[in-house]
Protein backbone atom coordinates (compact mmCIF):
# COMPACT_ATOMS: atom_id res chain seq x y z
CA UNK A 1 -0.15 6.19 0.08
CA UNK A 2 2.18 8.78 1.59
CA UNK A 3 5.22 10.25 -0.85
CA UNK A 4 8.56 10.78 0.85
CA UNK A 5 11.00 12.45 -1.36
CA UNK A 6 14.61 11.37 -1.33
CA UNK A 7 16.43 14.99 -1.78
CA UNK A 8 18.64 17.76 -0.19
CA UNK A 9 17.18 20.26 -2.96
CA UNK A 10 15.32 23.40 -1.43
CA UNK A 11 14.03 23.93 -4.28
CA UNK A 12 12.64 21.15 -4.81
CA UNK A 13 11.29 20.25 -1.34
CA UNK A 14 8.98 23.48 -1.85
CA UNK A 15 8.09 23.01 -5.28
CA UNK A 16 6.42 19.71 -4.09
CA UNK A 17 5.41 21.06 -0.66
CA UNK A 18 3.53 23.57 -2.18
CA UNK A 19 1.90 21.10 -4.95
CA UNK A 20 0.71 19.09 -1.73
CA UNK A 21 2.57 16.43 -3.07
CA UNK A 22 4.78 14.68 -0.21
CA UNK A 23 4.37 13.62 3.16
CA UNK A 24 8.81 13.54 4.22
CA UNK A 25 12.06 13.92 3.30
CA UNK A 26 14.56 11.79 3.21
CA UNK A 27 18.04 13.25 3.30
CA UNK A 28 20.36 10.44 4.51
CA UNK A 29 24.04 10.66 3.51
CA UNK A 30 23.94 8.80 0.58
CA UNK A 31 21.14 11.50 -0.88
CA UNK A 32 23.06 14.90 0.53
CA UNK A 33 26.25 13.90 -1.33
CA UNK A 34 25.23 12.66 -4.00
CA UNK A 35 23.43 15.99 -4.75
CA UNK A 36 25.46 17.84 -3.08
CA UNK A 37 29.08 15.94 -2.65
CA UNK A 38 31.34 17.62 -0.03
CA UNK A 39 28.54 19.26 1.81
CA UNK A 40 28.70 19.67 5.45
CA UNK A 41 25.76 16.83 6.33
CA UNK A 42 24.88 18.75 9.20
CA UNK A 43 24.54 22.20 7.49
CA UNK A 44 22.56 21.04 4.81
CA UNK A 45 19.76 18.77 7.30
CA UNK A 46 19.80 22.42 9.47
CA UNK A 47 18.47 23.79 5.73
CA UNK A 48 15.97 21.55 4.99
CA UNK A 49 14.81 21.55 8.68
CA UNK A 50 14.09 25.25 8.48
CA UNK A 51 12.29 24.71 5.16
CA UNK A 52 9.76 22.68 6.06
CA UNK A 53 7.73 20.87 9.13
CA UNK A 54 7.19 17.83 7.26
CA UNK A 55 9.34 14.54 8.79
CA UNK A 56 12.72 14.42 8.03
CA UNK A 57 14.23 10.95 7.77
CA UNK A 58 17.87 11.06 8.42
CA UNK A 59 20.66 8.66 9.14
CA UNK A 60 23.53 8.51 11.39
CA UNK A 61 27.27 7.65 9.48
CA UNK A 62 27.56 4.49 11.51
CA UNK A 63 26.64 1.37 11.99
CA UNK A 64 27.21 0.20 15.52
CA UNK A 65 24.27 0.68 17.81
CA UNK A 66 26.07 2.66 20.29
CA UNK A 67 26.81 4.93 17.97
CA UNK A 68 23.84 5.32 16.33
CA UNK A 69 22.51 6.21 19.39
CA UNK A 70 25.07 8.52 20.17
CA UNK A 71 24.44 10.07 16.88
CA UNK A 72 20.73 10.49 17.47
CA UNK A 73 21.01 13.07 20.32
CA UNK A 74 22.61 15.29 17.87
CA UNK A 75 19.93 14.95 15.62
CA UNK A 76 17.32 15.65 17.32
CA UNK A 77 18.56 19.25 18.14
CA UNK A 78 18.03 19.53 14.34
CA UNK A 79 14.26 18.83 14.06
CA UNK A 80 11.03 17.73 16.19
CA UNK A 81 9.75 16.01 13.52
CA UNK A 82 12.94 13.05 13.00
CA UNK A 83 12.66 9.89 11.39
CA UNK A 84 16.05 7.84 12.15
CA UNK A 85 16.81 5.41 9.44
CA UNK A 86 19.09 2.79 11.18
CA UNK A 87 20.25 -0.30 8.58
CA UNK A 88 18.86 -4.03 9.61
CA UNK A 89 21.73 -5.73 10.78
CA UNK A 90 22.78 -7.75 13.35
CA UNK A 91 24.89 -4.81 15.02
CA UNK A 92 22.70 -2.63 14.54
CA UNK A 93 18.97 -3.66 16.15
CA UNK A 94 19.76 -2.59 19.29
CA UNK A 95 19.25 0.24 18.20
CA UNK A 96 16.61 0.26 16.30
CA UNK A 97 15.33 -1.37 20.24
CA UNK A 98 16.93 1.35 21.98
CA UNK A 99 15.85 4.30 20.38
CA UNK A 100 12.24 2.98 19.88
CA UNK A 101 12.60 2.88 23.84
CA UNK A 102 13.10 6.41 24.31
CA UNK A 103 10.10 7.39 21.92
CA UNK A 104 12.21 7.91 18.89
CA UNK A 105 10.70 7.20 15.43
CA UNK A 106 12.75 4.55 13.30
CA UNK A 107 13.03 3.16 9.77
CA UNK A 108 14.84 0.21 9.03
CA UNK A 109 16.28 0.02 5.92
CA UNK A 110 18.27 -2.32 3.71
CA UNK A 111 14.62 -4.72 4.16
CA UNK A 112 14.87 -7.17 1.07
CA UNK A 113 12.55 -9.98 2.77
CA UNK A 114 9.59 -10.22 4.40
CA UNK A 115 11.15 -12.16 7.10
CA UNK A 116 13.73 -8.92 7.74
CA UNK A 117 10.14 -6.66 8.03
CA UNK A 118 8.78 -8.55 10.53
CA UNK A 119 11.80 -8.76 12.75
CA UNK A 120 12.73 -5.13 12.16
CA UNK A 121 9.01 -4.65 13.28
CA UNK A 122 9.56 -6.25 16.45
CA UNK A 123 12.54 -4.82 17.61
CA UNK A 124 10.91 -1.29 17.24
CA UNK A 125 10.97 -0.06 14.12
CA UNK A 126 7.80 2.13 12.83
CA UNK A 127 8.96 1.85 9.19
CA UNK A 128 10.21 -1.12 7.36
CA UNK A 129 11.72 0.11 4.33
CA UNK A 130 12.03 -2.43 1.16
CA UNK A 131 14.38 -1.40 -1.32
CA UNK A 132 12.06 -1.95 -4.56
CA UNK A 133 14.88 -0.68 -6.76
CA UNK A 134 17.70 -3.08 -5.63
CA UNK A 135 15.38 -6.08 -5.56
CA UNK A 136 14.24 -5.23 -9.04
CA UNK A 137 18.27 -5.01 -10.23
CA UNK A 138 18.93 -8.76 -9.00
CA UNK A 139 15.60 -9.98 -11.12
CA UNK A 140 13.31 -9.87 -8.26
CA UNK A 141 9.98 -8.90 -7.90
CA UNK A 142 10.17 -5.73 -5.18
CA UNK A 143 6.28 -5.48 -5.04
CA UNK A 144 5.79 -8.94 -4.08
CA UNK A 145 7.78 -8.33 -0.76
CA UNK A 146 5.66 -5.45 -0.13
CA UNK A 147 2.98 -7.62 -0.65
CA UNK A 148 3.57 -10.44 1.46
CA UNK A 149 4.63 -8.07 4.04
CA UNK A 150 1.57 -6.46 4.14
CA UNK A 151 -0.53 -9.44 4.62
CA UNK A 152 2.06 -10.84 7.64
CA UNK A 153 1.47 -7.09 9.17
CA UNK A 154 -2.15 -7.37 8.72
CA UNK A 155 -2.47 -10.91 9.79
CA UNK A 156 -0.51 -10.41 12.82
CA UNK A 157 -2.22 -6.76 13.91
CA UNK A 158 1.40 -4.91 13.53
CA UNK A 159 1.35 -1.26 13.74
CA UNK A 160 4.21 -0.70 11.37
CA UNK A 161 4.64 1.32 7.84
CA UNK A 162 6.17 0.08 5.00
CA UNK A 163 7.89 1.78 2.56
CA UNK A 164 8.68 0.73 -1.12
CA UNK A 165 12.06 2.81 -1.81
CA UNK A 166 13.12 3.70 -5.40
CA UNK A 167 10.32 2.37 -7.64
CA UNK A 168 11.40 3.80 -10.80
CA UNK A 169 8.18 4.40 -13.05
CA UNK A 170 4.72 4.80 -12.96
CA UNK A 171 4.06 1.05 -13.33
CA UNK A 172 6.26 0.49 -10.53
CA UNK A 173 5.22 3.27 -7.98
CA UNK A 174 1.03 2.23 -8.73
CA UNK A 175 2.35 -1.76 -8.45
CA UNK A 176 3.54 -0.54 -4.87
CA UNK A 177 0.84 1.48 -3.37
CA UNK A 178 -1.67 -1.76 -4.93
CA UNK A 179 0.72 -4.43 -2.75
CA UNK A 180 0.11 -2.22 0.18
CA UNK A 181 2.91 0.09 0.79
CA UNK A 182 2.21 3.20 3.14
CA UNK A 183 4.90 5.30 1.95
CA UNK A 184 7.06 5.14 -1.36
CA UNK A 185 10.42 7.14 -1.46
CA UNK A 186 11.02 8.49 -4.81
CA UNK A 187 13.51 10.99 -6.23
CA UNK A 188 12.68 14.74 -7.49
CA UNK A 189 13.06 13.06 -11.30
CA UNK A 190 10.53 10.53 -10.48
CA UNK A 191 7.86 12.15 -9.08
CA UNK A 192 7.61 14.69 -11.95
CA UNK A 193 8.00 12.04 -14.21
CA UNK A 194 4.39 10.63 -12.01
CA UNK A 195 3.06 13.39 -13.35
CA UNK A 196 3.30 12.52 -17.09
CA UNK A 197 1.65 10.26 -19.20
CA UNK A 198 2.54 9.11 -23.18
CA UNK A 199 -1.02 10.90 -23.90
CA UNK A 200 -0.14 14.24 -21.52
CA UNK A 201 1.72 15.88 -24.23
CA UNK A 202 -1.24 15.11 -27.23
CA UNK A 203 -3.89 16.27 -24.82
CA UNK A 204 -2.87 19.62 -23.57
CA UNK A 205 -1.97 19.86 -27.46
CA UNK A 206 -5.73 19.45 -28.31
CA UNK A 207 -7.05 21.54 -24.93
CA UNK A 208 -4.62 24.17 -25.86
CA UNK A 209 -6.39 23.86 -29.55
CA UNK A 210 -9.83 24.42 -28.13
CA UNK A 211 -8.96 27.40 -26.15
CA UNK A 212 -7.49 28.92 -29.41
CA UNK A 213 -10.71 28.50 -31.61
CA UNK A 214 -13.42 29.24 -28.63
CA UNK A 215 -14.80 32.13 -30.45
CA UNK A 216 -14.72 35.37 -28.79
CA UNK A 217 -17.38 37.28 -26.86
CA UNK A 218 -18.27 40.19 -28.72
CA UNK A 219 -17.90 43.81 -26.60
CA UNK A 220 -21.19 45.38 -25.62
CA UNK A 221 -21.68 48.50 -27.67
């Protein structure tokens, strides 16, 4: 399963580049101002752009297709390697149609159903993006989406991603990739918190232990 991570941070976007961690970035304008609030959008996507060559997922501030559209010929000046993120709804898939047209890679978002995925599949999209953590705070299950998506992709030969956005733990993110999910977005917070485990902590204690008793090699006289 692919990693995207949801961030404007430089310095975090290398830190996990150079762990070989992630596979994207997704800096929409919901994740540049909430990290960075008041930030020029535009600035800050030219910044991560230059920091790496992995795919940037970016949104346009709109919602009608026309605009989106219009939007995406700015973008694209930005970076070779874009991923537009274009919301399913009604006004919006033409969009998604349009810019699949013209060779443009795009993720729908705001996918809560299989049914959504499928149609957002059809009209173009190359990445069907199911909010796990929004399911999860109404009290449903985000991984069984994934899953039945999955299987409708599969059964029907679809050559389209899915995403699981926002799974919040390790339970969660290993749920995900298990129901089928080609990518999971996760936040800088999260993924380091991936790395941990309640029994991390006790076991570098004891390897740490070890390395202080190992006795010695005596110098050659």
């Amino acid at each position: 399963m692919k990693i995207f991570l949801a961030t404007a941070s430089l310095d975090d976007i290398r830190w996990a580049t150079a762990a070989g961690l992630i596979d994207g970035i997704v800096a929409t304008p919901t994740v540049i101002q909430g990290e960075l609030p008041g930030a020029d959008a535009r600035d800050v996507l030219t910044e991560v752009a230059r920091a790496t060559s992995l795919p940037l997922c970016v949104s346009v501030p709109a919602i009608g297709a026309a605009d989106i559209v219009k939007g995406v010929r700015d973008l694209k000046k930005i970076t070779e390697h874009l991923i537009v993120a274009v919301p399913f709804i009604e006004d919006a898939v033409p969009a998604i149609h349009k810019l699949a047209a013209d060779g443009v890679r795009v993720a729908a978002t705001l996918i809560y159903s299989a049914a959504q995925g499928i149609l957002a599949a059809k009209a173009g999209a190359t990445l069907v993006t199911i909010s796990v953590d929004a399911l999860e705070a109404v009290g449903q299950n985000g991984e069984s989406v994934v899953r039945e998506l999955r299987a409708a992709f599969d059964h029907g030969g679809t050559e389209c991603d899915i995403a699981a956005a926002g799974p919040a733990s390790a339970t969660s993110f290993a749920a995900c990739a298990a129901a089928g999910a080609d990518v999971a977005i996760v936040t800088p917070p999260v993924l380091r918190s991936l790395l941990q485990h309640p029994l991390t902590d006790r076991g570098l204690d004891r390897f740490l232990g070890d390395i202080s008793r190992r006795a010695k090699p005596r110098r050659a006289r």
